[in-house]
N, C-alpha and C. Protein backbone atom coordinates (compact mmCIF):
# COMPACT_ATOMS: atom_id res chain seq x y z
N UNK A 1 22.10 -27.01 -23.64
CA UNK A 1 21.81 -26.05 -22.58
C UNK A 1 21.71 -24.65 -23.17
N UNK A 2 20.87 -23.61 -22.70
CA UNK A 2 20.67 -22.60 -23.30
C UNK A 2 21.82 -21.58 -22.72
N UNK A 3 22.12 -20.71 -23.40
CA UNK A 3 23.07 -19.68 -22.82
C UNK A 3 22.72 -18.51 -22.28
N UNK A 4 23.08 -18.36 -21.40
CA UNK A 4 22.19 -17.23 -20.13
C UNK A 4 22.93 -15.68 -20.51
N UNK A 5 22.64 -15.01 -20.61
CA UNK A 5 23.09 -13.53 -20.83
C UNK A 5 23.53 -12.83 -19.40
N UNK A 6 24.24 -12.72 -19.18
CA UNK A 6 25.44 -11.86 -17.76
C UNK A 6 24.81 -10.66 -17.64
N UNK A 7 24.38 -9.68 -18.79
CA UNK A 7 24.09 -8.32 -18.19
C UNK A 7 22.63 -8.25 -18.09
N UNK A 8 21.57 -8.71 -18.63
CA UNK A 8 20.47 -8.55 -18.16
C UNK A 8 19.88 -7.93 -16.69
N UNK A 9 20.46 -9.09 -15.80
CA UNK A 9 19.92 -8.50 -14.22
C UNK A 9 20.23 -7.13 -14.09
N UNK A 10 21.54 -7.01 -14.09
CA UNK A 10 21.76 -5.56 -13.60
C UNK A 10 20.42 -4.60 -14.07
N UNK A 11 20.76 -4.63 -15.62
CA UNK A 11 19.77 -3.53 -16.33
C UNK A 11 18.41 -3.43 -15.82
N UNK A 12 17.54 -4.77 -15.86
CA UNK A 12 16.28 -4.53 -15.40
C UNK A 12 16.57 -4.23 -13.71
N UNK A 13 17.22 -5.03 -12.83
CA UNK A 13 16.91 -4.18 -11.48
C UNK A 13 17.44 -2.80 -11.25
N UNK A 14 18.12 -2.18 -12.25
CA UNK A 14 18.54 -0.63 -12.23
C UNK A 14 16.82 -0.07 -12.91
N UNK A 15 16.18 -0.35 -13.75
CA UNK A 15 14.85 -0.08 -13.85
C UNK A 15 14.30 0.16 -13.00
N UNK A 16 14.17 -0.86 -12.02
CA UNK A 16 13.23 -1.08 -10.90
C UNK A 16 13.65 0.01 -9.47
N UNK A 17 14.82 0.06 -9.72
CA UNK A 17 15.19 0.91 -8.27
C UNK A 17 14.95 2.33 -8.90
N UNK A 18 15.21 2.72 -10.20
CA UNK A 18 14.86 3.75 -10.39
C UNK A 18 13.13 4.27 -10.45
N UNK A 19 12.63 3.02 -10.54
CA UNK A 19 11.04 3.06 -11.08
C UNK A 19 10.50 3.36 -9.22
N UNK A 20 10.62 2.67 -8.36
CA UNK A 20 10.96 2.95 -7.24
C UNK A 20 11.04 4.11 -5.97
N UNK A 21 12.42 4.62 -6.67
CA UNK A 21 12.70 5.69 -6.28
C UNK A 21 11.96 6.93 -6.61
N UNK A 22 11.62 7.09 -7.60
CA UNK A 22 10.44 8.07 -8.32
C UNK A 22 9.63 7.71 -7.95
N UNK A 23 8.96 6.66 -7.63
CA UNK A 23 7.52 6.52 -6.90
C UNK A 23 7.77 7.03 -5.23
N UNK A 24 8.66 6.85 -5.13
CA UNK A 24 8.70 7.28 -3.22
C UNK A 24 8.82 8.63 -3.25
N UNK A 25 9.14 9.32 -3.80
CA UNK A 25 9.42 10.78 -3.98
C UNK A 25 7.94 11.60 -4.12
N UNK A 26 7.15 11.21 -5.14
CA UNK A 26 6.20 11.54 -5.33
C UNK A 26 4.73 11.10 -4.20
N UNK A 27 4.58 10.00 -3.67
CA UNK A 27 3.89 9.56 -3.25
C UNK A 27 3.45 10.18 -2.17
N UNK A 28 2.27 9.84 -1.65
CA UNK A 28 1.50 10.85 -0.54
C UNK A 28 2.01 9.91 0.81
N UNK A 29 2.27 10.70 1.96
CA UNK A 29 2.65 9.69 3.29
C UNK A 29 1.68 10.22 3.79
N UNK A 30 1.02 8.95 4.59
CA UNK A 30 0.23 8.47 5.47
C UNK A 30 0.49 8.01 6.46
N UNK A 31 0.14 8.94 8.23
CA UNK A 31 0.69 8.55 9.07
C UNK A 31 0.64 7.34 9.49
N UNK A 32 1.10 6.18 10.13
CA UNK A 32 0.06 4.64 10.50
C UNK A 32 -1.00 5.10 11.67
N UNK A 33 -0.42 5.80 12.11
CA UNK A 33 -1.58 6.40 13.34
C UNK A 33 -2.89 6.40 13.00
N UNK A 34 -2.61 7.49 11.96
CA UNK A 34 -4.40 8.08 11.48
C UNK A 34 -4.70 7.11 10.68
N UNK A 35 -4.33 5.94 10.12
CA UNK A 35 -5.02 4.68 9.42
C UNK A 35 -5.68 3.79 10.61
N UNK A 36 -4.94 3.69 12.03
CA UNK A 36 -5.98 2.91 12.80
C UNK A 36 -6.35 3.67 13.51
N UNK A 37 -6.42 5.00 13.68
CA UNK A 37 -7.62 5.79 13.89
C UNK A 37 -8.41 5.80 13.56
N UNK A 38 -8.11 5.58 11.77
CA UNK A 38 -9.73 6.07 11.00
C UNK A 38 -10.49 4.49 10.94
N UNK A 39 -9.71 3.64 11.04
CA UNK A 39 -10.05 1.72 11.13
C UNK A 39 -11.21 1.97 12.32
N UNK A 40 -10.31 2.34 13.60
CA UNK A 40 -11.21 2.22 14.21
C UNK A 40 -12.37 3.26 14.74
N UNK A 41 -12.43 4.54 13.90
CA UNK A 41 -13.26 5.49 13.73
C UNK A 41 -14.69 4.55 13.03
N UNK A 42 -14.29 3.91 12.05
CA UNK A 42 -15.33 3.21 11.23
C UNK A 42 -16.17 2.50 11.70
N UNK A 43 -15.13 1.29 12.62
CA UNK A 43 -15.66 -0.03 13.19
C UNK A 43 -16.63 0.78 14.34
N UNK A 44 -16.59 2.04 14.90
CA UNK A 44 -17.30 2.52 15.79
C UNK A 44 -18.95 2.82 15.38
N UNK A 45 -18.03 3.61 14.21
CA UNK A 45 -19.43 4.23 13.45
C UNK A 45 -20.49 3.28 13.18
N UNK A 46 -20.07 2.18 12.27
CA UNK A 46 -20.58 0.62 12.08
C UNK A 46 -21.15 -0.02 12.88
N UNK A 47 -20.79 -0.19 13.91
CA UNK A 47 -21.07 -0.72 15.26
C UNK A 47 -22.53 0.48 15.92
N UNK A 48 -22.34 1.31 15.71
CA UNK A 48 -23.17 2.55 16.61
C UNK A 48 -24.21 2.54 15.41
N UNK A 49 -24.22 2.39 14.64
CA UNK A 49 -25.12 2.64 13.32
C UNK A 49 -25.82 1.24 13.41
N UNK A 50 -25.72 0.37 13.73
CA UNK A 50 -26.53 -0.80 13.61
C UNK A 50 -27.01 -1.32 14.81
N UNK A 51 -26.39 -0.51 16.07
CA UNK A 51 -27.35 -0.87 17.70
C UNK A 51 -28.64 -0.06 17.01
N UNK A 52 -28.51 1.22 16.36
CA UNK A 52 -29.38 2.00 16.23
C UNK A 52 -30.44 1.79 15.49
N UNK A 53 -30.25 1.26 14.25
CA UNK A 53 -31.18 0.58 13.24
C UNK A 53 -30.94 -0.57 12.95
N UNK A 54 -31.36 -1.53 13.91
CA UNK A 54 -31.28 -3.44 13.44
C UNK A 54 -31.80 -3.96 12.37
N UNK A 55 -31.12 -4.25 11.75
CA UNK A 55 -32.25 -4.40 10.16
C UNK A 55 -32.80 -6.04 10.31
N UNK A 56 -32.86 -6.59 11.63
CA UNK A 56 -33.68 -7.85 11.94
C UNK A 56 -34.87 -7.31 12.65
């Protein structure tokens, strides 16, 4: 049987929460609002853009 090493986990998931945490800090927030606003800003546009020019 192979022998498993005890401290490993800790170390790499202390990586990860730190890798993590620095990414949330920095990162740009985006309301959810204005994402299905702009979803459905598109699907409008899309929709209104192709009653207009049928490409059949």
């Amino acid at each position: 049987m192979a022998q498993q090493k005890k401290g490993e986990g800790f170390h790499s998931a202390a990586g990860l929460i730190r890798y993590f945490d620095a990414e949330e800090k920095t990162a740009m927030k985006i309301n959810p609002k204005l994402v299905i606003a702009m979803c459905i800003a598109t699907i409008v546009i899309v929709i209104s853009v192709s009653m207009m020019w049928p490409l059949a």
